[in-house]
N, C-alpha and C. Protein backbone atom coordinates (compact mmCIF):
# COMPACT_ATOMS: atom_id res chain seq x y z
N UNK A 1 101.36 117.34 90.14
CA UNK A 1 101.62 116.79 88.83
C UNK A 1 100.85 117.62 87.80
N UNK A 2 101.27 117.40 86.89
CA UNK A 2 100.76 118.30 85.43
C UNK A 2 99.86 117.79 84.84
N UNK A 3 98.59 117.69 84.90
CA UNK A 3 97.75 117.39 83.63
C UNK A 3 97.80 115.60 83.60
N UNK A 4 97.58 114.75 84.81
CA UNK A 4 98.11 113.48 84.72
C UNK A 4 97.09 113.10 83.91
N UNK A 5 96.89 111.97 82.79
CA UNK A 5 95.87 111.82 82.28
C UNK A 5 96.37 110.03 81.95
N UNK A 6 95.35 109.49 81.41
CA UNK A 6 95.86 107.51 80.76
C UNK A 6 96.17 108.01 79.80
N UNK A 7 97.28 107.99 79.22
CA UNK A 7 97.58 107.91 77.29
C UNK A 7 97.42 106.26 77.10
N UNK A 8 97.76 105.41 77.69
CA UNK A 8 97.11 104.30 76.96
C UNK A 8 96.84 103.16 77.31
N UNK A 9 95.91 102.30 77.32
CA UNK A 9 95.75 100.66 77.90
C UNK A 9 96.02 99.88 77.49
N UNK A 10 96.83 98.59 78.43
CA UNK A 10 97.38 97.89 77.07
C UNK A 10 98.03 96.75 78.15
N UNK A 11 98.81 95.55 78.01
CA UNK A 11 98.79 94.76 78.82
C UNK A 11 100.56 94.53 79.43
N UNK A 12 100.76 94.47 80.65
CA UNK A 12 101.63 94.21 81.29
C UNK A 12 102.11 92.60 81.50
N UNK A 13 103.55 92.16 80.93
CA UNK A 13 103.91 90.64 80.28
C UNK A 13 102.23 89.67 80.05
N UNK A 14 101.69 90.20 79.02
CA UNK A 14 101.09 89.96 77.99
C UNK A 14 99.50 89.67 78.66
N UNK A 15 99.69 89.47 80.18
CA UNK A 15 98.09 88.95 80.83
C UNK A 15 97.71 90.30 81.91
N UNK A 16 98.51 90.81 82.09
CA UNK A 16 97.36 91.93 83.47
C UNK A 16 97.55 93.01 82.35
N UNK A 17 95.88 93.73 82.24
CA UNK A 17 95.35 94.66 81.51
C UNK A 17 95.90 96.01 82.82
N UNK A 18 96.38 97.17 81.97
CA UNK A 18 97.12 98.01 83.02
C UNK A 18 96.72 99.62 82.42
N UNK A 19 96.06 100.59 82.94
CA UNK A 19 96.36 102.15 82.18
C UNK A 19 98.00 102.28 82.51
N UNK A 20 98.00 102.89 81.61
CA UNK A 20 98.77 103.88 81.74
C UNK A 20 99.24 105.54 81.71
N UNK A 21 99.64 105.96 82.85
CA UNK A 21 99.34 107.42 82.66
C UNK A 21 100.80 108.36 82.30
N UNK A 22 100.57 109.51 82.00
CA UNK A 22 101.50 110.49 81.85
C UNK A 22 100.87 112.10 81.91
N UNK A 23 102.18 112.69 82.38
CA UNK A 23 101.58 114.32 82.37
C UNK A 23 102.64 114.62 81.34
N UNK A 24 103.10 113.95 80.07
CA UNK A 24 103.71 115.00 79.21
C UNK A 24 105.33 114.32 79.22
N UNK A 25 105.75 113.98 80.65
CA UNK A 25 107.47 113.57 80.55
C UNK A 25 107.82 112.39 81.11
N UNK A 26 106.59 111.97 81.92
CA UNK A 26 107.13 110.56 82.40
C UNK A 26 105.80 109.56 82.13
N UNK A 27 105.92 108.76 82.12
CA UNK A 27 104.92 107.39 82.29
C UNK A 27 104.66 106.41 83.58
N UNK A 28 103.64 106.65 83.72
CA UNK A 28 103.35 106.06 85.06
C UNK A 28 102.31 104.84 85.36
N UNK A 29 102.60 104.20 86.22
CA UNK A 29 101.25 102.51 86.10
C UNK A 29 101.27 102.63 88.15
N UNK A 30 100.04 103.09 88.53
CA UNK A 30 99.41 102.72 90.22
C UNK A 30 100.29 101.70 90.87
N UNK A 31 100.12 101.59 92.28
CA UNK A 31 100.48 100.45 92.80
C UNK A 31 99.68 99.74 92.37
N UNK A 32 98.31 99.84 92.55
CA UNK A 32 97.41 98.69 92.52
C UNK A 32 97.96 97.64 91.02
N UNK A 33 97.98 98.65 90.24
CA UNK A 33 98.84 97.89 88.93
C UNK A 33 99.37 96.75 88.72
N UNK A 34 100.61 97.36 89.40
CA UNK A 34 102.11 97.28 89.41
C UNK A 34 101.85 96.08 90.79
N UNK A 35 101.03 95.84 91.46
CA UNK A 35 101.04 94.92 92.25
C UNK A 35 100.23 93.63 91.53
N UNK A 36 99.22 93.88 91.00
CA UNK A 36 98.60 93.23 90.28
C UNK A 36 99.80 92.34 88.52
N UNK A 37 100.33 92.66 88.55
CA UNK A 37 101.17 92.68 87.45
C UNK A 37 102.05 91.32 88.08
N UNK A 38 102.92 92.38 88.98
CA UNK A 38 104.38 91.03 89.78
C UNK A 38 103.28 90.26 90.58
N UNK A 39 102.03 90.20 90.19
CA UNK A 39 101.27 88.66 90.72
C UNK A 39 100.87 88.42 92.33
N UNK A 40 100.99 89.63 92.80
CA UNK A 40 100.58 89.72 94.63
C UNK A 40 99.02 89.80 94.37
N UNK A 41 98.61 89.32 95.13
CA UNK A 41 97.23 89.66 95.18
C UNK A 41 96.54 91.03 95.76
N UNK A 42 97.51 91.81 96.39
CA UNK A 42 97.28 93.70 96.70
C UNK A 42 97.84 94.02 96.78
N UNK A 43 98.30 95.13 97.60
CA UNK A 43 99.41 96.39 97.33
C UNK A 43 100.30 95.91 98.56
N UNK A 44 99.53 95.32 99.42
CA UNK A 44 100.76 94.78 100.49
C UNK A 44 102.14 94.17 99.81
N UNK A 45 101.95 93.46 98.94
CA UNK A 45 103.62 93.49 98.49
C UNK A 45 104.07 93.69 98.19
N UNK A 46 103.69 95.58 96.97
CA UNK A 46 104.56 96.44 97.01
C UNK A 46 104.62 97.46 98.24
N UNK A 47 103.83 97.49 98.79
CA UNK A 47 104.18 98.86 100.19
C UNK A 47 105.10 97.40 101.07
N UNK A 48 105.29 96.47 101.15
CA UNK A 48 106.56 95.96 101.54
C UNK A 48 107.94 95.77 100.88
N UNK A 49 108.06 96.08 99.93
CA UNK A 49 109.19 96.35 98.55
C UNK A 49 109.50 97.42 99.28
N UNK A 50 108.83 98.56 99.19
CA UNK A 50 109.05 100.25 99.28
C UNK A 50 108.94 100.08 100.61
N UNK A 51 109.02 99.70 101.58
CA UNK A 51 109.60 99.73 103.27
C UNK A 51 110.48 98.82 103.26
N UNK A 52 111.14 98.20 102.56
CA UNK A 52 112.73 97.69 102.41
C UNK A 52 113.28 98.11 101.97
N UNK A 53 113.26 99.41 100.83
CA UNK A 53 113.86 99.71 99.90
C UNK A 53 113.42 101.48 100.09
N UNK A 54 113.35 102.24 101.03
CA UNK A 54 113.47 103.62 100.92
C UNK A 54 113.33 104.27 100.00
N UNK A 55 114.12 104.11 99.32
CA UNK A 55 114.61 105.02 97.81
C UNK A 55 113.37 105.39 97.07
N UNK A 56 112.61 104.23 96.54
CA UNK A 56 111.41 103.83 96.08
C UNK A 56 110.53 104.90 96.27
N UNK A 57 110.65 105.63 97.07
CA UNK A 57 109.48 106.81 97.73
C UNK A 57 110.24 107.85 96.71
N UNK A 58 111.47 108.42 96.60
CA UNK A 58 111.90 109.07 96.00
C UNK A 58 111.68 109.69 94.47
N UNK A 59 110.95 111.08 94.28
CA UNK A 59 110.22 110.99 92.72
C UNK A 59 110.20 110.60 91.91
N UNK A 60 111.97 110.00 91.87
CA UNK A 60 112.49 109.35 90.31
C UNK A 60 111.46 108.21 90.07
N UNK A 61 111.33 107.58 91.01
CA UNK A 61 110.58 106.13 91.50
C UNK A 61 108.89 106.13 91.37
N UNK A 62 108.32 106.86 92.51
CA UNK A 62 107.17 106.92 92.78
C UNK A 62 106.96 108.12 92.84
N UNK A 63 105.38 108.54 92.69
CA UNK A 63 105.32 109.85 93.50
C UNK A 63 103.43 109.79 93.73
N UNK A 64 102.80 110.74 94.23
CA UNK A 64 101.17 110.27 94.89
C UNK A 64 100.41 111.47 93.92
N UNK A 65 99.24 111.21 93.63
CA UNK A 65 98.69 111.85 92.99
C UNK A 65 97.23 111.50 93.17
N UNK A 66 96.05 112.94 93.48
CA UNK A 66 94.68 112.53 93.15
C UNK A 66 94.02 111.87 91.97
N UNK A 67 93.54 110.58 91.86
CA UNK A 67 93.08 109.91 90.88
C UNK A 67 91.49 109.69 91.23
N UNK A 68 90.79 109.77 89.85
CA UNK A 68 89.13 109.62 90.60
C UNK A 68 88.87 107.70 90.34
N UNK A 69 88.21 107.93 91.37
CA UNK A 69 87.85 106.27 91.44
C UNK A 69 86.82 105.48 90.32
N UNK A 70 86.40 104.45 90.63
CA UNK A 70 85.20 104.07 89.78
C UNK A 70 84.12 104.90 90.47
N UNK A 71 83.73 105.41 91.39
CA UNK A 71 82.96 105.93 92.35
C UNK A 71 82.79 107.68 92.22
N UNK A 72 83.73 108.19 91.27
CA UNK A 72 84.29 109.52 90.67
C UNK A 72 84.54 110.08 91.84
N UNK A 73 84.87 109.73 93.17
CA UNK A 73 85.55 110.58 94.25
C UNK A 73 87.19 110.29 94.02
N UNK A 74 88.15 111.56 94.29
CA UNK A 74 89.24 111.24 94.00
C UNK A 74 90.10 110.58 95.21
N UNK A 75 91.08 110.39 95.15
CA UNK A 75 92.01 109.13 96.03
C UNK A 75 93.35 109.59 96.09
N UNK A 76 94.08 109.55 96.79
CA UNK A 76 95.45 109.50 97.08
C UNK A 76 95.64 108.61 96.61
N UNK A 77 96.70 108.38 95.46
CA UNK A 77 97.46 107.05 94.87
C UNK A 77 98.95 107.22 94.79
N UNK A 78 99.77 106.18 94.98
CA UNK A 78 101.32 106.07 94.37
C UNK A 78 101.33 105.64 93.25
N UNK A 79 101.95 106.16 92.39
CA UNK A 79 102.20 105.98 90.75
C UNK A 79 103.63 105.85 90.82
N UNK A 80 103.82 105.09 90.02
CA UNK A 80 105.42 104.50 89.81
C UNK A 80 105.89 104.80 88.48
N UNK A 81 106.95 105.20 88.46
CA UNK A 81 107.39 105.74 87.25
C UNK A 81 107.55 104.47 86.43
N UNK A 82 108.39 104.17 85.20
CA UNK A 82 109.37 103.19 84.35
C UNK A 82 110.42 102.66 84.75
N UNK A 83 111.47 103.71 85.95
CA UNK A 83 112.19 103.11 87.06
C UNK A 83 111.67 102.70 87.60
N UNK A 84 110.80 103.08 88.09
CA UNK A 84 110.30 102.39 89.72
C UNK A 84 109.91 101.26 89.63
């Protein structure tokens, strides 16, 4: 990915506080997010979405990227596009 960076924070249907990132052409929000958001309590119920649904892995959708933690070591993450 290009230059992924947060352009902005701001809240997902009006109560989960969410970054949001972009490298320039797309906009992107973590699983952890995006799980936190549709109200699961972890990522188990989106990595069960995306093992029913294949596609989901597909770039349009998702794609993985090093992100640094609170801990500043970086992480393998899935970032989900505006489709996804």
């Amino acid at each position: 990915m290009n230059d992924l960076r947060v352009v902005t924070t701001g809240y997902f249907d009006t109560s989960v506080e969410c970054d949001f990132y972009s490298d320039g052409d797309d906009v992107y929000m973590t699983i952890n997010q995006l799980a936190r958001a549709l109200g699961y309590a972890d990522r188990n119920g989106v990595d069960q979405i995306i093992s029913r649904n294949p596609y989901l892995s597909d770039p349009e959708f998702s794609v993985y990227d090093r992100l640094s933690g609170n801990d500043g070591k970086k992480y393998k993450t899935r970032l989900f596009t505006e489709d996804g």
